[in-house]
C-alpha atoms as a PDB file:
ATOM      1  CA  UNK A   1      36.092  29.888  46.050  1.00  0.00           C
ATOM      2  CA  UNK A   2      39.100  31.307  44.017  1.00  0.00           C
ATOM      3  CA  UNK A   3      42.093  30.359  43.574  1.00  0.00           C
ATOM      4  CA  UNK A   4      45.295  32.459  43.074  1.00  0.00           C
ATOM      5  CA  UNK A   5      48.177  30.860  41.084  1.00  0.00           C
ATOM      6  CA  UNK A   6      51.914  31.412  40.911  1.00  0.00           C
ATOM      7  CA  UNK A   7      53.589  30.659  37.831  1.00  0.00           C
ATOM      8  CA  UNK A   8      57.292  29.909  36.550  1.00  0.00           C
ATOM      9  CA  UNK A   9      59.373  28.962  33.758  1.00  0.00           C
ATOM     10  CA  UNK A  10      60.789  25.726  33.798  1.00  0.00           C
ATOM     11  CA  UNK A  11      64.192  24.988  32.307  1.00  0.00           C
ATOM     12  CA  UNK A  12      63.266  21.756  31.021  1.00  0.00           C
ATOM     13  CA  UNK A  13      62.165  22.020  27.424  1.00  0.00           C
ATOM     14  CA  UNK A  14      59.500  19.552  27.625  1.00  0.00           C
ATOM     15  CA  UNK A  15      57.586  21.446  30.624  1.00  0.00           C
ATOM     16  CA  UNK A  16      55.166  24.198  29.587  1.00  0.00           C
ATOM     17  CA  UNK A  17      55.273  25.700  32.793  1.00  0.00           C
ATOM     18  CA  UNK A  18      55.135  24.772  36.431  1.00  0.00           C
ATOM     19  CA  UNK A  19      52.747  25.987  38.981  1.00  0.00           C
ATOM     20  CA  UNK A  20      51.224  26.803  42.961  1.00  0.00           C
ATOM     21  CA  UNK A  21      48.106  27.184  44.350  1.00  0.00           C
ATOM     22  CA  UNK A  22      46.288  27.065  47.777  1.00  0.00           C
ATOM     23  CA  UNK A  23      42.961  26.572  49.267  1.00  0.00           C
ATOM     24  CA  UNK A  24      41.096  27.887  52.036  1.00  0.00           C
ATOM     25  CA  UNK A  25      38.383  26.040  53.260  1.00  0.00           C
ATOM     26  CA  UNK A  26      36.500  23.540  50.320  1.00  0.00           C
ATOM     27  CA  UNK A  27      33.839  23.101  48.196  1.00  0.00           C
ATOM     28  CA  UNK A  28      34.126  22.793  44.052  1.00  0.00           C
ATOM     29  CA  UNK A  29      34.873  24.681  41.012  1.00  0.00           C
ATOM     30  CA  UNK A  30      34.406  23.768  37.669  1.00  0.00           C
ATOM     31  CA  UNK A  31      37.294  22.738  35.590  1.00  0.00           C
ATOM     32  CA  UNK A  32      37.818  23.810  32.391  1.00  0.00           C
ATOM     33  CA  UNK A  33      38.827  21.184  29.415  1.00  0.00           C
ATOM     34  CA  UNK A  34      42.610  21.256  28.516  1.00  0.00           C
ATOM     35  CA  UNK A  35      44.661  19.997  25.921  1.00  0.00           C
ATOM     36  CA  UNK A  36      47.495  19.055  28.091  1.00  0.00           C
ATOM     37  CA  UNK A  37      48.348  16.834  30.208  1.00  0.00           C
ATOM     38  CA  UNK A  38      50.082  17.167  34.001  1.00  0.00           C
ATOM     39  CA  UNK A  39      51.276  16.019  37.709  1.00  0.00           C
ATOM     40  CA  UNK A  40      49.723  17.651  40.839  1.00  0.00           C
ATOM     41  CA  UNK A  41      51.172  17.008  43.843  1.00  0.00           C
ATOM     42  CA  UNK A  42      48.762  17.490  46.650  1.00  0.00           C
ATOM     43  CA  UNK A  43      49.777  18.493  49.929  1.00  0.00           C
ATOM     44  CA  UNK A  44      46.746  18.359  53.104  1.00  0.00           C
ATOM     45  CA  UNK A  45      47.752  18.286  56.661  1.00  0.00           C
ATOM     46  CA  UNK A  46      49.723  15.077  56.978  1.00  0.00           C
ATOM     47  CA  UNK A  47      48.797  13.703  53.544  1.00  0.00           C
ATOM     48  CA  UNK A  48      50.754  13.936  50.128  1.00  0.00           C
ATOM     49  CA  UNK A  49      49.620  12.847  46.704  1.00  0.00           C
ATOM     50  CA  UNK A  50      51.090  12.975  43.110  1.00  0.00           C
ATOM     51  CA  UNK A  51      48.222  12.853  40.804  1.00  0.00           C
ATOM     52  CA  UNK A  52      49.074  12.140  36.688  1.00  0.00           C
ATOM     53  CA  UNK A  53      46.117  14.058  35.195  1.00  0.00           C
ATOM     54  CA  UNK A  54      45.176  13.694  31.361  1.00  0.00           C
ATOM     55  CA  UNK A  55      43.573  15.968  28.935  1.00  0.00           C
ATOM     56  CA  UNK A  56      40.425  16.775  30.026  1.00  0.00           C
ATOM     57  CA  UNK A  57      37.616  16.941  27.035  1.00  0.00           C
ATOM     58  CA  UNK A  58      34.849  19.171  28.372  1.00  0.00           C
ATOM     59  CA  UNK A  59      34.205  21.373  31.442  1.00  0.00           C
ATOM     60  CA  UNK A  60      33.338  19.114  34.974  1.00  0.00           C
ATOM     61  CA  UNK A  61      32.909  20.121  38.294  1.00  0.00           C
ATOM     62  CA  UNK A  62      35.783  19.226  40.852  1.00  0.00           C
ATOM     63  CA  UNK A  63      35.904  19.529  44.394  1.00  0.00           C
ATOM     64  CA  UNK A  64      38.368  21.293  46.484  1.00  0.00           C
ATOM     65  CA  UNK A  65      40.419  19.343  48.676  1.00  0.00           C
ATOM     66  CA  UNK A  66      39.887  21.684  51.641  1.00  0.00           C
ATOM     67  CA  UNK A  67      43.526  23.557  53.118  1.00  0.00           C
ATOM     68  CA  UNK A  68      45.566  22.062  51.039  1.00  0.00           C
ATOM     69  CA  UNK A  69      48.922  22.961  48.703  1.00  0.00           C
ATOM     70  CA  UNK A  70      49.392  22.569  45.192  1.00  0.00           C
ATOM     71  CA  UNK A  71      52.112  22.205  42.991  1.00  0.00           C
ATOM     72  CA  UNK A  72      51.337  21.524  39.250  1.00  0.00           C
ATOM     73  CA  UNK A  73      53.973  20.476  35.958  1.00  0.00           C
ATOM     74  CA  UNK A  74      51.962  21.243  32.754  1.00  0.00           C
ATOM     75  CA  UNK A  75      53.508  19.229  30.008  1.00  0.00           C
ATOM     76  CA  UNK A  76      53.971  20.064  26.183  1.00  0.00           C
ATOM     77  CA  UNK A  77      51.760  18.542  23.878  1.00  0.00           C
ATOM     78  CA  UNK A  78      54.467  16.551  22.529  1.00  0.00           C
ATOM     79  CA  UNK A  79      55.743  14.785  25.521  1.00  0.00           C
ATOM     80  CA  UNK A  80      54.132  11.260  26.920  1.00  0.00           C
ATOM     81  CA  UNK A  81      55.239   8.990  28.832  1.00  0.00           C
ATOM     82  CA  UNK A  82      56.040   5.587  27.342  1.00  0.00           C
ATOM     83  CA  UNK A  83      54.886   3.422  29.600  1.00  0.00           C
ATOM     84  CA  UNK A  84      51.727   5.341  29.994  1.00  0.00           C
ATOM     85  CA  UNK A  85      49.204   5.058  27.267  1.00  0.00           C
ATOM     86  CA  UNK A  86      47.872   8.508  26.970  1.00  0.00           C
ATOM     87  CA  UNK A  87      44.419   7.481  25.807  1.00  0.00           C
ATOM     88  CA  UNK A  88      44.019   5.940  29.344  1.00  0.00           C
ATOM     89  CA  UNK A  89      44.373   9.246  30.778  1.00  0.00           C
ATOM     90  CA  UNK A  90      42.009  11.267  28.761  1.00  0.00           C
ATOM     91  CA  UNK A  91      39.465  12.334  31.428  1.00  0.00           C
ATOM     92  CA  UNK A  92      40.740  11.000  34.137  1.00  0.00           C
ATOM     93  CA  UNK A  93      43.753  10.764  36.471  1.00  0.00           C
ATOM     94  CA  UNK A  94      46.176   8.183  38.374  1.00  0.00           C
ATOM     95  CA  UNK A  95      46.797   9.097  42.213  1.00  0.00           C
ATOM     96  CA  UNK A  96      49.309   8.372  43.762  1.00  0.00           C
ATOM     97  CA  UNK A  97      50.346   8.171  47.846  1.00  0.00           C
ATOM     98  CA  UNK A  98      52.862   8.061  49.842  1.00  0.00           C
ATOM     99  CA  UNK A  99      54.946   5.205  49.739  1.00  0.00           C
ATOM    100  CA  UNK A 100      57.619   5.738  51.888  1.00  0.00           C
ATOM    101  CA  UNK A 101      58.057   9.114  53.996  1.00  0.00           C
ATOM    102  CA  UNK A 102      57.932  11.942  50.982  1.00  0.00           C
ATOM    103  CA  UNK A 103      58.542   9.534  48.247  1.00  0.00           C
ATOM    104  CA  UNK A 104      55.580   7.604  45.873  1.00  0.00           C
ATOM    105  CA  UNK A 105      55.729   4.368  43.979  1.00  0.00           C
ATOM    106  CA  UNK A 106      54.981   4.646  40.097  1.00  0.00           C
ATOM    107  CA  UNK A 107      56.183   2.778  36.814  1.00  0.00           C
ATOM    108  CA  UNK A 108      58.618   0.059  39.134  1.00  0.00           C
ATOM    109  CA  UNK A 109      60.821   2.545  40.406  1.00  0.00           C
ATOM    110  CA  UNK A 110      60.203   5.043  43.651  1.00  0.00           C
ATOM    111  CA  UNK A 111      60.476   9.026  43.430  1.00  0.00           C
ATOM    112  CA  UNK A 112      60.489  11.762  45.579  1.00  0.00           C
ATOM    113  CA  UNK A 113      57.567  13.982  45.728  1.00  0.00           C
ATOM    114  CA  UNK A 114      59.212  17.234  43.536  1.00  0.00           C
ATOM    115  CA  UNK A 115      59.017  20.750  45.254  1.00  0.00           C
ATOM    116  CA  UNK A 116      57.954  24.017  43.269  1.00  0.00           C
ATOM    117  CA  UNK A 117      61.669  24.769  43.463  1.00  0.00           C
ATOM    118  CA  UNK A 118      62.790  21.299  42.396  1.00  0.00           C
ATOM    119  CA  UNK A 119      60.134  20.702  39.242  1.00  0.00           C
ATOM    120  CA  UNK A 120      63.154  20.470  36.722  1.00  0.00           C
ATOM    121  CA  UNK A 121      65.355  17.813  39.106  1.00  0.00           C
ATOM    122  CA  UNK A 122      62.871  15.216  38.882  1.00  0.00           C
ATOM    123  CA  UNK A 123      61.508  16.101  35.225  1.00  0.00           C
ATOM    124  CA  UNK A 124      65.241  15.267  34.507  1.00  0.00           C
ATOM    125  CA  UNK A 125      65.382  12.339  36.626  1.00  0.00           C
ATOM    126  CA  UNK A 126      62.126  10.553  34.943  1.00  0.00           C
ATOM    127  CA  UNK A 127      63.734  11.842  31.512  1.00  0.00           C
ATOM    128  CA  UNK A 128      66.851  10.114  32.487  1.00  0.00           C
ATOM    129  CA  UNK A 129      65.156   7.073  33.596  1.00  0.00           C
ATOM    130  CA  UNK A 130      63.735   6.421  29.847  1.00  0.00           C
ATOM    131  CA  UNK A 131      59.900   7.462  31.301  1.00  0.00           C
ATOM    132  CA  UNK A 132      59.675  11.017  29.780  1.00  0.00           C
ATOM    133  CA  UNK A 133      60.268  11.347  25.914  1.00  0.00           C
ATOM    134  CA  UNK A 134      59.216  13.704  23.077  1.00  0.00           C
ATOM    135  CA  UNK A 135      57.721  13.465  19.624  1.00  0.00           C
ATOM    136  CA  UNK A 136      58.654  15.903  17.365  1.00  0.00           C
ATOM    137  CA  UNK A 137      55.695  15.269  14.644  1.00  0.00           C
ATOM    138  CA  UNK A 138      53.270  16.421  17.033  1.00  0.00           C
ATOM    139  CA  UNK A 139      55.021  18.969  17.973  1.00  0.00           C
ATOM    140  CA  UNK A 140      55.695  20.206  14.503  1.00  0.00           C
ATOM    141  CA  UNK A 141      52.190  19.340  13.076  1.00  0.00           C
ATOM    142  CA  UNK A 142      50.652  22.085  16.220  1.00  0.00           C
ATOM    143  CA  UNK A 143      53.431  24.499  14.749  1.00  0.00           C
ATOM    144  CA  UNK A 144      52.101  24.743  11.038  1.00  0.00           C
ATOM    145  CA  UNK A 145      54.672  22.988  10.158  1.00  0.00           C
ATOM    146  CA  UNK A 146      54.249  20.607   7.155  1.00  0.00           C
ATOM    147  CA  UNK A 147      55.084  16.641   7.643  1.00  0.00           C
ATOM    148  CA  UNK A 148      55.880  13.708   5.406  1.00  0.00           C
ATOM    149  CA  UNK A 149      53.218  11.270   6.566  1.00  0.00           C
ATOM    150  CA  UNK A 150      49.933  10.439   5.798  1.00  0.00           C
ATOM    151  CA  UNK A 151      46.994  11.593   7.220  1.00  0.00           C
ATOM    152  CA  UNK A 152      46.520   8.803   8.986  1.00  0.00           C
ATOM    153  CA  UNK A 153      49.891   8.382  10.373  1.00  0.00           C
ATOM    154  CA  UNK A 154      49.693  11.937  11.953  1.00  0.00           C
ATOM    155  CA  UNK A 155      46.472  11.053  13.303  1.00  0.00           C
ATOM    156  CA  UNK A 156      47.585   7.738  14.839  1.00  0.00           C
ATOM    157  CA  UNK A 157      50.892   9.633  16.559  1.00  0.00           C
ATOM    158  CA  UNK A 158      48.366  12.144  18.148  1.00  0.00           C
ATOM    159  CA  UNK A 159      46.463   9.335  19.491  1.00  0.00           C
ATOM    160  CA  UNK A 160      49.332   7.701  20.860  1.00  0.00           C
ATOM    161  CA  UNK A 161      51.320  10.890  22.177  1.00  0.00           C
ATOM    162  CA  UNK A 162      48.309  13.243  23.476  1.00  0.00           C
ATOM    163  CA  UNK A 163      45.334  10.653  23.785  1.00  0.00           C
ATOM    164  CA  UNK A 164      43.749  13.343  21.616  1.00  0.00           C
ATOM    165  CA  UNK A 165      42.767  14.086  17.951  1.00  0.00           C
ATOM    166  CA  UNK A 166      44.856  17.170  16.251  1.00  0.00           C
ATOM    167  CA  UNK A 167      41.061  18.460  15.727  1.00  0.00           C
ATOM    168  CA  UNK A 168      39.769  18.021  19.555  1.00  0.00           C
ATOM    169  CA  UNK A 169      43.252  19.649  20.583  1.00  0.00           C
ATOM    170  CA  UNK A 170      42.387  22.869  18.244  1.00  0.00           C
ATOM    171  CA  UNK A 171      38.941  23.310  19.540  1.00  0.00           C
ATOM    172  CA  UNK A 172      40.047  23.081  23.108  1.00  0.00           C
ATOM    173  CA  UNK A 173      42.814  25.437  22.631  1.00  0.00           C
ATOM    174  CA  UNK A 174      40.557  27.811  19.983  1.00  0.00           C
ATOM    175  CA  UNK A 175      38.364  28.104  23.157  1.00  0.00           C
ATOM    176  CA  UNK A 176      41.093  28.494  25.875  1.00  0.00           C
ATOM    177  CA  UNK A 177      41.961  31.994  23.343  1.00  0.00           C
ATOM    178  CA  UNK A 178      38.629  33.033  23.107  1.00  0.00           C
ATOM    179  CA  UNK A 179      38.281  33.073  27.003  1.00  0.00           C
ATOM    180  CA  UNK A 180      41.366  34.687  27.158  1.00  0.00           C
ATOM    181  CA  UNK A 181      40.355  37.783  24.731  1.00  0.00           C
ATOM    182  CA  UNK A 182      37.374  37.760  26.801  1.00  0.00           C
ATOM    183  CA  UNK A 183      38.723  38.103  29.957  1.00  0.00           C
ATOM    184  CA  UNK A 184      41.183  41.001  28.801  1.00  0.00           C
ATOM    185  CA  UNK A 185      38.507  43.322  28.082  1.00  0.00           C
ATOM    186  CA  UNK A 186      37.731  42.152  24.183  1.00  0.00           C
ATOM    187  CA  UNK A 187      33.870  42.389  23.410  1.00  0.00           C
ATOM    188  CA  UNK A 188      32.133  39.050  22.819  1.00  0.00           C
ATOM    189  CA  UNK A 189      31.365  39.668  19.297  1.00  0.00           C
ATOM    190  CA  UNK A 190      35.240  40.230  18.462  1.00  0.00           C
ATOM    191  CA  UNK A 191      36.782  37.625  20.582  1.00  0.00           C
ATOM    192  CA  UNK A 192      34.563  35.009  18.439  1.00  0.00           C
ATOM    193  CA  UNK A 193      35.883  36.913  15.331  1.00  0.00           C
ATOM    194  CA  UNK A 194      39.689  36.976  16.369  1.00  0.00           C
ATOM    195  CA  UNK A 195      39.064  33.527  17.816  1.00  0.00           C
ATOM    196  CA  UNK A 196      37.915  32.384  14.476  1.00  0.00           C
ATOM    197  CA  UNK A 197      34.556  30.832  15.316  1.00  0.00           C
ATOM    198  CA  UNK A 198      31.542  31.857  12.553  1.00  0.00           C
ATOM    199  CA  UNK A 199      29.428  33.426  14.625  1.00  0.00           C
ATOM    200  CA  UNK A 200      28.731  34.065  18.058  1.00  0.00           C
ATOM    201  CA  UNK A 201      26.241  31.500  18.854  1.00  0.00           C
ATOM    202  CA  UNK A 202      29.397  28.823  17.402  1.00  0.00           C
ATOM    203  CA  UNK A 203      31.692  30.763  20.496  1.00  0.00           C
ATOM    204  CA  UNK A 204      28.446  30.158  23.263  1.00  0.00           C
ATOM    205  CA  UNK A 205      28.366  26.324  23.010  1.00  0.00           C
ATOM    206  CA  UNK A 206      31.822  25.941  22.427  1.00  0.00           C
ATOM    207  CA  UNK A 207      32.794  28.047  26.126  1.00  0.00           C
ATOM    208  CA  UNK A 208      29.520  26.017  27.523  1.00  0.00           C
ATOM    209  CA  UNK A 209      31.322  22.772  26.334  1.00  0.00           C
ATOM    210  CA  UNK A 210      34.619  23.258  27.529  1.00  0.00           C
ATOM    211  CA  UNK A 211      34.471  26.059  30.405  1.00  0.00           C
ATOM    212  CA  UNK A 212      30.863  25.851  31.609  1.00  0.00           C
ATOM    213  CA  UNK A 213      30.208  29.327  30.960  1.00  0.00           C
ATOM    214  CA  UNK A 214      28.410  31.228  28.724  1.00  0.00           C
ATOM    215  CA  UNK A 215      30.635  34.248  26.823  1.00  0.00           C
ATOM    216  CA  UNK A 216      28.944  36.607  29.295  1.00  0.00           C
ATOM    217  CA  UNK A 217      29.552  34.678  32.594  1.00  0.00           C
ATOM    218  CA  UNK A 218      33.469  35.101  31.377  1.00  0.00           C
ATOM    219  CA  UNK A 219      34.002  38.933  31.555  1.00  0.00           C
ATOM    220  CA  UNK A 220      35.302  40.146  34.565  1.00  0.00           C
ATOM    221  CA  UNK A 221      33.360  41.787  37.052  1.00  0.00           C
ATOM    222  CA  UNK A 222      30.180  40.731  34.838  1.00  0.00           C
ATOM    223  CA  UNK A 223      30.413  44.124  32.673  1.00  0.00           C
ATOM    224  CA  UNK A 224      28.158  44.075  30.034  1.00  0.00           C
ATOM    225  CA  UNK A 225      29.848  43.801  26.513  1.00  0.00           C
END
């Protein structure tokens, strides 16, 4: 099945953006690598679950928890959680239940379950609480923008911050573009140009790595390119 997502801003600058999505019925889909990490909260019948989900490497299938609600916070790459060694996270994901009626225990302290209309009260409240902070080298470093460190000091930082290496977080987002251009309507052989792979056959296993698709299984309708 499909799903169909709602998107917003979030007025907290360490949130990329905040999202909703619903299912109808079950079964899987495969899910795409990403660079980023989040919290889902999962809402099924009677159940509710925050999940803390880390960057995922390559393209896995998932299954669909079957009539259920979602609401998702997509983090920046810069922001981590201190308590929360990143690198623990990478491919996998802490859930978390209901402790007490619509609130969850996590990291000593208990927290309501945030609504899609709430996201930016309790990103504020876990920022307040010292569990949410934000490093600006990483940050900078994704930006172009030139740092005083070493090599290796940058490299340990992304490590620490995104469980990631600055090189895994380009190829994951190089490919996230290239789907992008190929969705829109740009021809395969361009969108591995503008993408900046070297050749076509470098933009296949990269989309088979971290969508599960070939370039061709990624245009819409499956038009020919």
């Amino acid at each position: 099945m499909k799903f169909s997502f709602e998107y917003r801003p979030s007025a907290s600058p360490l949130v990329d953006s905040v999202w909703r999505s619903y299912s109808i019925g079950g079964g899987s889909f495969i899910s795409n690598a990403v660079s980023q990490w989040e919290m889902v909260v999962t809402k099924q019948k009677d159940a509710i679950t925050l999940s803390v989900r880390g960057p995922e490497t390559h393209a896995s299938s998932a299954p669909i928890p079957e009539d259920a609600e979602f609401i998702g916070i997509v983090f920046k790459h810069g922001v981590f959680m201190p308590q929360l060694p990143k690198s623990k996270l990478v491919d996998h994901a802490i859930h978390l239940g209901e402790h007490i009626k619509n609130s969850f225990h996590f990291l000593g302290s208990t927290w309501e379950f945030p609504t899609f209309e709430n996201v930016d009260i309790f990103i504020n409240r876990l920022t307040q609480a010292g569990q949410l902070d934000f490093d600006q080298v990483v940050d900078d470093t994704l930006r172009g923008r030139t740092q005083d460190l070493s090599l290796r000091s940058v490299q340990r930082r992304f490590l620490y911050v995104t469980g990631l290496t600055y090189k895994s977080i380009q190829q994951i987002e190089r490919a996230h573009h290239a789907s992008s251009l190929i969705q829109s309507g740009v021809p395969i052989p361009e969108a591995a140009y503008q993408a900046g792979y070297f050749d076509q056959a470098h933009l296949t296993n990269s989309l088979r790595r971290f969508y599960g698709q070939t370039p061709a299984q990624l245009i819409p309708f499956n038009k020919s390119a």
